[in-house]
Protein backbone atom coordinates (compact mmCIF):
# COMPACT_ATOMS: atom_id res chain seq x y z
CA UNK A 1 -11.37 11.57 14.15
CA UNK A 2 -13.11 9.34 11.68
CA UNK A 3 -12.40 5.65 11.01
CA UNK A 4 -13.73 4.71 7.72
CA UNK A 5 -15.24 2.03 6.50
CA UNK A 6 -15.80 1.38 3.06
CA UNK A 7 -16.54 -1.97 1.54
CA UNK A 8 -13.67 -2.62 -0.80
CA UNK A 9 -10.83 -5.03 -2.62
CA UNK A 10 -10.81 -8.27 -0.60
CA UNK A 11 -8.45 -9.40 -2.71
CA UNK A 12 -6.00 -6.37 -1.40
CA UNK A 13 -6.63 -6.55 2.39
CA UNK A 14 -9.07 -8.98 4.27
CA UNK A 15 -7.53 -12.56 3.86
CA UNK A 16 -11.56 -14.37 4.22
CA UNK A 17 -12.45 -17.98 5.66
CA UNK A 18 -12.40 -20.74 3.89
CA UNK A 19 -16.01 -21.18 5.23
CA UNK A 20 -17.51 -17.76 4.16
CA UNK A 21 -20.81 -17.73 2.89
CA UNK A 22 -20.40 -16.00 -0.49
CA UNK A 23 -23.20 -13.23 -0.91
CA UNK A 24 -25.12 -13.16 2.61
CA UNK A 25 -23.33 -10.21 3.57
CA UNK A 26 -21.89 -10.96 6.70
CA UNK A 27 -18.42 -9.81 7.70
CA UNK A 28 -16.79 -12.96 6.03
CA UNK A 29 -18.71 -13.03 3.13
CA UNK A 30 -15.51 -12.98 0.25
CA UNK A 31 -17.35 -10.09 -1.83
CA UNK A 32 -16.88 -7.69 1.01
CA UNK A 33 -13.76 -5.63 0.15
CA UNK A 34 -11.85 -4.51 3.34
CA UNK A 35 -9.25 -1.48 2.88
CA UNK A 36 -6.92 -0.48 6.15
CA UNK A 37 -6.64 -2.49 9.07
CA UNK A 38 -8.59 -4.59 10.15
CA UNK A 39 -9.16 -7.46 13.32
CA UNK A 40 -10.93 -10.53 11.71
CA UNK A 41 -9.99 -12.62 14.65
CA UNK A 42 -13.91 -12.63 15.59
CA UNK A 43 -16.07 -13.88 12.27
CA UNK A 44 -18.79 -12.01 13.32
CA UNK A 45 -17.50 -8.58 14.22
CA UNK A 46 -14.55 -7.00 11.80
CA UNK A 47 -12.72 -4.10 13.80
CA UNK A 48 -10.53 -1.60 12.87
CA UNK A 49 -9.19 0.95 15.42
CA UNK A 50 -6.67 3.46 12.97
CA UNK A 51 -8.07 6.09 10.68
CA UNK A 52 -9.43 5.62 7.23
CA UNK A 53 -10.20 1.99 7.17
CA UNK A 54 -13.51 1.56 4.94
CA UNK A 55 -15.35 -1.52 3.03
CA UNK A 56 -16.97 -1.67 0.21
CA UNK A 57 -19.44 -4.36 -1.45
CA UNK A 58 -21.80 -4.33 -4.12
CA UNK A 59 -25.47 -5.72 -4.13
CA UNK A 60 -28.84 -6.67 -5.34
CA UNK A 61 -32.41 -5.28 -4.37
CA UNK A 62 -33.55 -2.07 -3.55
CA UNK A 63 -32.33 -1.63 0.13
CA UNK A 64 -29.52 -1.94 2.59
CA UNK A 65 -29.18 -2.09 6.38
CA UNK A 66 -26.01 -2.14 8.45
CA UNK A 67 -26.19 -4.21 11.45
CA UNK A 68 -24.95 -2.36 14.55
CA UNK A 69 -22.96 -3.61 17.95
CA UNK A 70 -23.11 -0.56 19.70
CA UNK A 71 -23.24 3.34 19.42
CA UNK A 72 -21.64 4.87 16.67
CA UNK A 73 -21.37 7.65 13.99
CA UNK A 74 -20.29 6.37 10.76
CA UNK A 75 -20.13 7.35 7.26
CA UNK A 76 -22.05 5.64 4.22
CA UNK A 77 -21.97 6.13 0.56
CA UNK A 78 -24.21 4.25 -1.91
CA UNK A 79 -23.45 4.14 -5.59
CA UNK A 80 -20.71 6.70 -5.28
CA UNK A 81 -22.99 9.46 -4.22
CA UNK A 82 -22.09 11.45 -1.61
CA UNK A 83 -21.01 10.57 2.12
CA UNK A 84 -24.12 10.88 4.68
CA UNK A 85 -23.39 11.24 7.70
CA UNK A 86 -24.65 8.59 10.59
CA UNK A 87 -24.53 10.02 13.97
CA UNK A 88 -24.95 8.02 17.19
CA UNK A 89 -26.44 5.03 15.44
CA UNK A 90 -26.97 1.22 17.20
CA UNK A 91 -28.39 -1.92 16.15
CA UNK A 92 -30.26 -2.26 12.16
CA UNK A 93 -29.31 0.98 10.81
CA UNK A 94 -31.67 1.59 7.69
CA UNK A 95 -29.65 3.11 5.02
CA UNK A 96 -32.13 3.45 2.43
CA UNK A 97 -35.14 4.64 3.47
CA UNK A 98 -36.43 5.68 0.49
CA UNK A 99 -36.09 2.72 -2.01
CA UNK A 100 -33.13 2.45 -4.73
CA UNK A 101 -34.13 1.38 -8.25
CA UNK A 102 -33.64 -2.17 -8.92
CA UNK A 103 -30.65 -3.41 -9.59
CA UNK A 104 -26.98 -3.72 -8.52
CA UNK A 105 -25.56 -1.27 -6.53
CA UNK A 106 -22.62 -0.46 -4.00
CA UNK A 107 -22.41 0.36 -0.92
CA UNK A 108 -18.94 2.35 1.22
CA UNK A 109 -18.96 2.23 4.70
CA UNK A 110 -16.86 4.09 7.64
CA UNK A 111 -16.81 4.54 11.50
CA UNK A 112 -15.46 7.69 13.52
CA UNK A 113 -12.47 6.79 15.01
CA UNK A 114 -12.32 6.85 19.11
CA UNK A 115 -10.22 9.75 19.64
CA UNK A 116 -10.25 12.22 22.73
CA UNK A 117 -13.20 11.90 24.24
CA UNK A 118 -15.61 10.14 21.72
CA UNK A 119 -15.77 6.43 22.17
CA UNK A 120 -17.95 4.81 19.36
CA UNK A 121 -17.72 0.88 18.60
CA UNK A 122 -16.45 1.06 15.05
CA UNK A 123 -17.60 -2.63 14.66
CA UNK A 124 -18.58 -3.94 11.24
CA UNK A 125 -21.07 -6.55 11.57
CA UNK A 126 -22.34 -7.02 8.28
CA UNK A 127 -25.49 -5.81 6.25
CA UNK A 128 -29.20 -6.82 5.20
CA UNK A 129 -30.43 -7.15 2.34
CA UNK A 130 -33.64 -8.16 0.49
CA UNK A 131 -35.10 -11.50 0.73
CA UNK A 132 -33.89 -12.84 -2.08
CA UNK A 133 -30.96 -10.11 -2.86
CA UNK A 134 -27.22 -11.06 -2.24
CA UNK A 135 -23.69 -9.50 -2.21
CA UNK A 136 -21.90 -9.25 -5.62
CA UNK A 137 -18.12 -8.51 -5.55
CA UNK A 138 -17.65 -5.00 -6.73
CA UNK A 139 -14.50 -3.15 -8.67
CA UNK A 140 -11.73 -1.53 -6.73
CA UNK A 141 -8.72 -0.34 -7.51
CA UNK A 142 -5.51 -2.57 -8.10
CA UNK A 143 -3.26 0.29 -6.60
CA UNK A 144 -2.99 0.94 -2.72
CA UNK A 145 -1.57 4.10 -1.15
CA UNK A 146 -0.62 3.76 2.39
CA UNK A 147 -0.68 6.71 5.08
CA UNK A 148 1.27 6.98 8.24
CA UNK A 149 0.98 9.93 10.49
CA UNK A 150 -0.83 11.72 13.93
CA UNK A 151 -4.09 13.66 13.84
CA UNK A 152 -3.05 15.86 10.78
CA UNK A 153 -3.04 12.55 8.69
CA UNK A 154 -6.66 11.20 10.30
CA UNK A 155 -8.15 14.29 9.58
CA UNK A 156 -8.59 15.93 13.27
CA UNK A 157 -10.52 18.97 12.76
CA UNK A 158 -11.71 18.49 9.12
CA UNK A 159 -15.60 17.73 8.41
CA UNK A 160 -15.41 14.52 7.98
CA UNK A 161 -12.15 13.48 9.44
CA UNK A 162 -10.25 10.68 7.32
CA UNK A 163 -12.65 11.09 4.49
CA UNK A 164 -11.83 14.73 4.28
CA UNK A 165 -8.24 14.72 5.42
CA UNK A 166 -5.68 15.37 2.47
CA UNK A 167 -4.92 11.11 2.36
CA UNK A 168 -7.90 10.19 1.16
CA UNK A 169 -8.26 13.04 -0.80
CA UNK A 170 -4.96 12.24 -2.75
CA UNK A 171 -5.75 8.38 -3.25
CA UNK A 172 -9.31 9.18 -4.48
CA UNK A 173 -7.71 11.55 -7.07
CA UNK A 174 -5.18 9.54 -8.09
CA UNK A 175 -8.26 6.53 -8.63
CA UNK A 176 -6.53 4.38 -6.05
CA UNK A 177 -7.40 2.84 -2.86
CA UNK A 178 -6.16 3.92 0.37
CA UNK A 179 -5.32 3.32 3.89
CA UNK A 180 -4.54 6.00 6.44
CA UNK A 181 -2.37 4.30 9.42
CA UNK A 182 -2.53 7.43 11.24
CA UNK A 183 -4.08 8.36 14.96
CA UNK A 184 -4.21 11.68 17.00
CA UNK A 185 -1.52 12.28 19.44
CA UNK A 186 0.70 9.51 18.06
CA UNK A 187 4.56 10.42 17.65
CA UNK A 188 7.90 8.77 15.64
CA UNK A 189 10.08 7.89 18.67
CA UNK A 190 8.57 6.09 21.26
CA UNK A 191 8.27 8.50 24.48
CA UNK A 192 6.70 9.01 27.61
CA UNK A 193 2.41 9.95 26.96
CA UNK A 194 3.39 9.73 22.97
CA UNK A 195 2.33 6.61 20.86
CA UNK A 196 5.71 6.08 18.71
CA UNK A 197 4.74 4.74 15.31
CA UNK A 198 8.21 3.85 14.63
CA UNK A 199 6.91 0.33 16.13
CA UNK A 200 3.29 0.95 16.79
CA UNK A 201 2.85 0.86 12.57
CA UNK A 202 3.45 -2.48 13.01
CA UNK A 203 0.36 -3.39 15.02
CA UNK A 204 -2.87 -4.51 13.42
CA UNK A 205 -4.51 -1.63 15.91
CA UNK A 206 -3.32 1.12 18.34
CA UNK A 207 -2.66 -1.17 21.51
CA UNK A 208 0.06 -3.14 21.50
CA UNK A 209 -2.47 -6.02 22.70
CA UNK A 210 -3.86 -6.35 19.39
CA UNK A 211 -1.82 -8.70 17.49
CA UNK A 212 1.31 -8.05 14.82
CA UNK A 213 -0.33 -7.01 11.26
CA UNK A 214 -0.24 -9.77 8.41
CA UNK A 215 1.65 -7.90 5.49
CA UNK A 216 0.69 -10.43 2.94
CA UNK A 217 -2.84 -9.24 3.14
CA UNK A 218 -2.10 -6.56 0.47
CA UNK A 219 0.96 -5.06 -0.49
CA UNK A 220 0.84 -0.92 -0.78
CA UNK A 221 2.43 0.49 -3.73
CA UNK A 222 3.19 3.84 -2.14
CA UNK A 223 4.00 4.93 1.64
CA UNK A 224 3.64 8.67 2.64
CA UNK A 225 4.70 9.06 5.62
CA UNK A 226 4.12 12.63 7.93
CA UNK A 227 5.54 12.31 11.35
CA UNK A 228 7.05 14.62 13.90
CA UNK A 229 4.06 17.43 14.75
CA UNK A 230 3.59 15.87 18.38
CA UNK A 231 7.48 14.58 18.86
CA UNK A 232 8.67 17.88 19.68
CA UNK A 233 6.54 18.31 22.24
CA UNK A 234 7.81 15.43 24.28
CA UNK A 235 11.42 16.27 24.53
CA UNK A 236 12.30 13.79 21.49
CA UNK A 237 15.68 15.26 20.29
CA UNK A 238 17.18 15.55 16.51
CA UNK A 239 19.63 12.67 17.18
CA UNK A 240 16.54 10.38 18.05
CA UNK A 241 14.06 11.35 15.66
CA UNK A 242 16.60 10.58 12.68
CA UNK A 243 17.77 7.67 14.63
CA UNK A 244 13.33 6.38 14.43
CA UNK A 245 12.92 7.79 11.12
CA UNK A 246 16.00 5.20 9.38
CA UNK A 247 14.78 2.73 11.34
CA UNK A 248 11.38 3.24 10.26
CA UNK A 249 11.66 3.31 6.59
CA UNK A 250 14.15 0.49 7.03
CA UNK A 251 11.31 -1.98 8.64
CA UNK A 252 8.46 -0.60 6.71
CA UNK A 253 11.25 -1.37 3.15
CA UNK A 254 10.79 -5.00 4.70
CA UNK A 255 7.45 -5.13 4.96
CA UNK A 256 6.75 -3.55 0.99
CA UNK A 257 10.08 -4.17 -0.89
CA UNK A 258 8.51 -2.81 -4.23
CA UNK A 259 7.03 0.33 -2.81
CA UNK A 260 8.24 3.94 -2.95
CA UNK A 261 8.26 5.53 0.40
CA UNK A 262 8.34 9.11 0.40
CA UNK A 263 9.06 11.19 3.82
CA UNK A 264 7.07 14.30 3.74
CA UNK A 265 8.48 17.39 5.41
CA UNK A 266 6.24 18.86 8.51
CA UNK A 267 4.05 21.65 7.98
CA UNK A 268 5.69 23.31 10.74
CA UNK A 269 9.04 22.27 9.64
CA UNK A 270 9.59 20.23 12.89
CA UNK A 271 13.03 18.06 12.06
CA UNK A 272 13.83 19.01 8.66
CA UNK A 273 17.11 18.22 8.82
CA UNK A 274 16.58 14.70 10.80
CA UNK A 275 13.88 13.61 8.18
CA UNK A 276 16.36 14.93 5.15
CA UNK A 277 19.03 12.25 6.81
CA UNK A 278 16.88 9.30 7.14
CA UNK A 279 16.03 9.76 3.54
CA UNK A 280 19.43 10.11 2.61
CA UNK A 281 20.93 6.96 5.20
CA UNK A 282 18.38 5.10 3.26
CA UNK A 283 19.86 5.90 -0.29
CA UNK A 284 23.01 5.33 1.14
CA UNK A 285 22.08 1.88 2.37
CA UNK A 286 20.77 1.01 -1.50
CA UNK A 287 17.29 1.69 -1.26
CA UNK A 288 16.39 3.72 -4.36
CA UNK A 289 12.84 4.19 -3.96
CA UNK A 290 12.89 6.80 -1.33
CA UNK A 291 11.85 10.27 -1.60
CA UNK A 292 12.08 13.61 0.49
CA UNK A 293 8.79 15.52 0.06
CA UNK A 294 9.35 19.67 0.50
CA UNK A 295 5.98 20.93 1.57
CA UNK A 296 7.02 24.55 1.77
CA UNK A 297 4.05 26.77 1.44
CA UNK A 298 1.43 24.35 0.81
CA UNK A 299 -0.94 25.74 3.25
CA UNK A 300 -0.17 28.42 5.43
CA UNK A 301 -1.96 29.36 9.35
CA UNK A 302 -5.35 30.35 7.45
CA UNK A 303 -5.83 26.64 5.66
CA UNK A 304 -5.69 25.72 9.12
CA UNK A 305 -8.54 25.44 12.14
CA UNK A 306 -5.94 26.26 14.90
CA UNK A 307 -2.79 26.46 13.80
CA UNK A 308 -1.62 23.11 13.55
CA UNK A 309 -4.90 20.86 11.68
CA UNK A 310 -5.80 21.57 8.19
CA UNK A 311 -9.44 22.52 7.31
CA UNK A 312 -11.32 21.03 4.59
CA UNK A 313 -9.26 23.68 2.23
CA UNK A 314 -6.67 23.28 3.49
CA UNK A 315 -6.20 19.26 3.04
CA UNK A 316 -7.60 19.91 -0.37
CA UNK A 317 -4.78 21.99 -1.13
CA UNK A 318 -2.03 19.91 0.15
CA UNK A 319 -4.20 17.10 -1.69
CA UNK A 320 -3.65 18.70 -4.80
CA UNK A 321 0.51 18.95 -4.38
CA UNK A 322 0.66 15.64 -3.50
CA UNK A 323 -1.42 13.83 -5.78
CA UNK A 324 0.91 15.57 -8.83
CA UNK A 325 4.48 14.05 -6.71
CA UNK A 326 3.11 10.98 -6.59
CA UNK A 327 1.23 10.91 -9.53
């Protein structure tokens, strides 16, 4: 899976020191723009373990280097050209090897996410610029979309995983920004070998070591939420699953009081019913700004790479659907 950097809003996410130096490009610096979650406990090294987290900054001069902890394969855009891929990269990675014009430019940055068996240090350490060059704050969207699901959500199996999976495809159409709260092998209801993200969403990263997030960091305007793929698989019953789903949208309603959550039905239709419930307990309670999505035939076995994960089509097409519900 791929965790994303690209250098974004600050103003939406990353709450910056009081002591940043304004333009030198290092992880504090106030015109880097961080979208997703992120650990700024260390000033020097900016973290982010879920999917889809990216950055984004602009600057001056004609080149740009990322400075590395460790191995890694990340993701970089510059200027809103296309995504390059990064692999197994360490240390000053040169990202312009041929020169750019002169100028300001802009620069989007993401890691792979550690899933299965690949263990990269998604570590954001900053960039280099020019002598003389500096960071300029660059223009993001006001809008946020929020996420939260397993390894169909983070883009398992897809090309590029988060920046191909159908969340970041939807934001991106919609001219929004986006984080993907979303890991493989996660589940609702907490259960034995199965992350549950009915409390694990709450969590600036996966473990629960890392500390609680800090909502007032930026406040999403949407919350898609596709859960329940892996539950079945460890023995998590109907009565449950509704029972993590109301409780879910009730904490996450406490968290974003403005936003509209919307509960999308499973591609396999895992827990219809249960999902159907929670949206309706939640109506019940008073919450108007809650919505049952009916995926029903958006992709079928063939958009997918083994039955279960989307391909590149196949998150494009469930891209398309969405991006038209939630306009």
């Amino acid at each position: 899976m791929a965790v994303v950097v690209a250098v974004v809003a600050a103003v939406t996410t990353a709450v910056q020191p009081a002591s940043a130096a304004t333009g030198d490009g290092s992880p504090t610096d106030s015109n880097i723009r961080y979208f997703g979650r992120w650990d700024t406990r260390s000033p020097s090294t900016y973290a982010s373990e879920w999917a889809g987290a990216y950055a984004v900054l602009g600057f001056t001069g004609t080149t740009v280097q990322l400075r590395q902890r460790n191995s890694v394969d990340l993701y970089t855009s510059i200027d809103n050209g296309g995504w390059v891929t990064h692999p197994n990269v360490h240390g000053t990675v040169n990202l312009t090897p041929t020169r750019l014009p002169s100028g300001t430019h802009t620069l989007r940055v993401a890691y792979r996410q550690d899933a299965g068996s690949y263990h990269g240090d998604g570590v954001f350490q900053g960039v280099t610029l020019d002598s003389g060059a500096h960071t300029v704050a660059p223009s993001v969207p006001s809008r946020i979309i929020e996420f939260v699901g397993d390894s169909i959500t983070a883009g398992y199996r897809s090309s590029k995983e988060a920046l191909t999976a159908y969340g970041w495809l939807t934001a991106e159409k919609l001219g929004a920004a986006h984080t993907e709260i979303a890991r493989p092998s996660v589940c609702l209801s907490p259960s034995s070998g199965c992350i549950g993200m009915r409390d694990r969403y709450f969590k600036t990263g996966v473990d629960t070591s890392t500390p609680d997030w800090d909502f007032s960091r930026y406040q999403a305007g949407d919350v898609v939420i596709n859960l329940g793929t892996n539950d079945v698989g460890h023995g998590v019953s109907g009565s449950q699953f509704q029972a993590a789903y109301t409780t879910l949208l009730a904490r996450i309603r406490a968290k974003y009081p403005n936003a509209t959550l919307y509960a999308m039905e499973t591609f396999h239709k895992l827990y219809v019913n249960e999902t159907k419930a929670a949206v309706a307990a939640r109506i019940k309670a008073g919450d108007g700004k809650v919505r049952f999505i009916d995926t029903e035939g958006w992709i079928t076995a063939s958009d997918t790479a083994d039955g279960t994960h989307p391909t590149d089509g196949g998150h494009q097409k469930i891209a398309a659907r969405l991006a038209q519900i939630i306009g």
